[in-house]
Protein backbone atom coordinates (compact mmCIF):
# COMPACT_ATOMS: atom_id res chain seq x y z
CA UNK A 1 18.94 30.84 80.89
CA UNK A 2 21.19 32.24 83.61
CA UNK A 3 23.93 34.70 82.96
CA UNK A 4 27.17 35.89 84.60
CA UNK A 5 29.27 38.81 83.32
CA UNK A 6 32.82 39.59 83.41
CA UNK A 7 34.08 42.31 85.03
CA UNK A 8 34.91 43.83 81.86
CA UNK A 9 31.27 43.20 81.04
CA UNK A 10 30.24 45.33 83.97
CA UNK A 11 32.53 48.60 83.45
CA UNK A 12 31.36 48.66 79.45
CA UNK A 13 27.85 48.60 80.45
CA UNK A 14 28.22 51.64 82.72
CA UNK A 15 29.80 53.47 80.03
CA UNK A 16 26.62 52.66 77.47
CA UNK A 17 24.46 55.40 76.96
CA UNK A 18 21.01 54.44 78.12
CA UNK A 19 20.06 54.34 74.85
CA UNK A 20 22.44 51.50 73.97
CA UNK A 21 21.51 49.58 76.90
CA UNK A 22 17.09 49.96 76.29
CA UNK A 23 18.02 48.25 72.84
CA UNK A 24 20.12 45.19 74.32
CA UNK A 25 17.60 44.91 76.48
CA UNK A 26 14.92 44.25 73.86
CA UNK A 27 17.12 41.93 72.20
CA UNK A 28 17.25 39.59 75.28
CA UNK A 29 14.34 37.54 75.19
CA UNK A 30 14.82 36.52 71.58
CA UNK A 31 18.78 35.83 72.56
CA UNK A 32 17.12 33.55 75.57
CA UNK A 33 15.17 31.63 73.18
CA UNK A 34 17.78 31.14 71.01
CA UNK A 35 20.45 30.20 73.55
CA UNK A 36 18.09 27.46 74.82
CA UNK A 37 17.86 26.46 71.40
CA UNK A 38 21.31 26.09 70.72
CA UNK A 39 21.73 23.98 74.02
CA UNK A 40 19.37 21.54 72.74
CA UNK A 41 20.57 21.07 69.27
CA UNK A 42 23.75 23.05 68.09
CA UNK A 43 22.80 22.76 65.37
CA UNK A 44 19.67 24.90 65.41
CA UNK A 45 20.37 28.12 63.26
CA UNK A 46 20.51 31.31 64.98
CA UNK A 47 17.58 33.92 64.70
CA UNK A 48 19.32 36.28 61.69
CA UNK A 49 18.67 39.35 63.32
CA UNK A 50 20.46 38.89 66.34
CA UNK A 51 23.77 38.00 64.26
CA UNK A 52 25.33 35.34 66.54
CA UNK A 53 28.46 33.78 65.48
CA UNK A 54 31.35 32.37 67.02
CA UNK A 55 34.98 34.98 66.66
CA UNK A 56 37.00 33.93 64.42
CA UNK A 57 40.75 32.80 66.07
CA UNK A 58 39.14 32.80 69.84
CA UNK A 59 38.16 30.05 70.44
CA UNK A 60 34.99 29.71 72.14
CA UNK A 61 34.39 33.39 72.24
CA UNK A 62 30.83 34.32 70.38
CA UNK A 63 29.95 37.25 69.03
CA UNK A 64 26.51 39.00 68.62
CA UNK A 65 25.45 42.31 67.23
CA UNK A 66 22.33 43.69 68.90
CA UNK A 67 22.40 47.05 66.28
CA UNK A 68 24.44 47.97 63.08
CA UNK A 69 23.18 51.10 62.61
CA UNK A 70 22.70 53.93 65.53
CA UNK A 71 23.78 52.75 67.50
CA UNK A 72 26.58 50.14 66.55
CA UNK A 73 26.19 47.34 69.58
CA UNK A 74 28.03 44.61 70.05
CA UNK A 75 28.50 41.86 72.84
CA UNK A 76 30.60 39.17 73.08
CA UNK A 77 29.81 35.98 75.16
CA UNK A 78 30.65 32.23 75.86
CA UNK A 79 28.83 29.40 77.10
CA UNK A 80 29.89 27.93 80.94
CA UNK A 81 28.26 26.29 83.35
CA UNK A 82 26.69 27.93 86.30
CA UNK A 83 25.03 25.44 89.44
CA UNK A 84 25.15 22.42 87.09
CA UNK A 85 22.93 24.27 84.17
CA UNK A 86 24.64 25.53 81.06
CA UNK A 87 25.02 29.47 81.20
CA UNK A 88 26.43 32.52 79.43
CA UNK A 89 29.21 34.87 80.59
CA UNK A 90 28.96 38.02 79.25
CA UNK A 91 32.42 39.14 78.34
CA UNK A 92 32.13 42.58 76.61
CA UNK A 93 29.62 45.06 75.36
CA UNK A 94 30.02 48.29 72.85
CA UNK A 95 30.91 49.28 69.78
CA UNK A 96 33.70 47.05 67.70
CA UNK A 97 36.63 48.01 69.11
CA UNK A 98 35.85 45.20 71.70
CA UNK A 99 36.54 43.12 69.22
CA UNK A 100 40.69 44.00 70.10
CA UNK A 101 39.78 42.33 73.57
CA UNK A 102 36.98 40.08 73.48
């Protein structure tokens, strides 16, 4: 799976503690697996613990929470196309209040 990022992407990532970013991190190679799922068959149900859903009035904005509880991580994505493949653009990472701006 290849991924791009927004520049929006890149300043909320500097301003994760490293603690924050370690625990995205981890949650990538089950979020690879399950985007190359997805690809194949839409239809093929997200892994429940990485809580991926599309936002609700944006459309074709996704959502994911990588944590609920310390810390409270969040990323928002969408699918593109990068050198002919299908690929996902990071758009924001934090807490909820990227949710105002996704």
């Amino acid at each position: 799976m290849k991924f791009v990022k927004t520049d929006e992407f890149a300043a909320d990532w500097k301003s994760l503690p490293a603690d924050h970013r370690r625990i995205f991190r981890s949650s990538m190679r089950a979020f690879n697996a399950a985007c190359e799922a997805y690809i194949a068959d839409p239809g093929h149900p997200w892994p429940a613990a990485l809580r991926v859903k599309p936002m609700v009035n944006t459309k074709g904005i996704w959502e994911m929470t990588w944590s609920l509880s310390g810390p409270d991580g969040r990323a928002t994505f969408e699918f593109t196309r990068v050198d002919g493949g299908t690929a996902v653009r990071w758009r924001r990472i934090g807490r909820h209040g990227i949710y105002q701006k996704p």
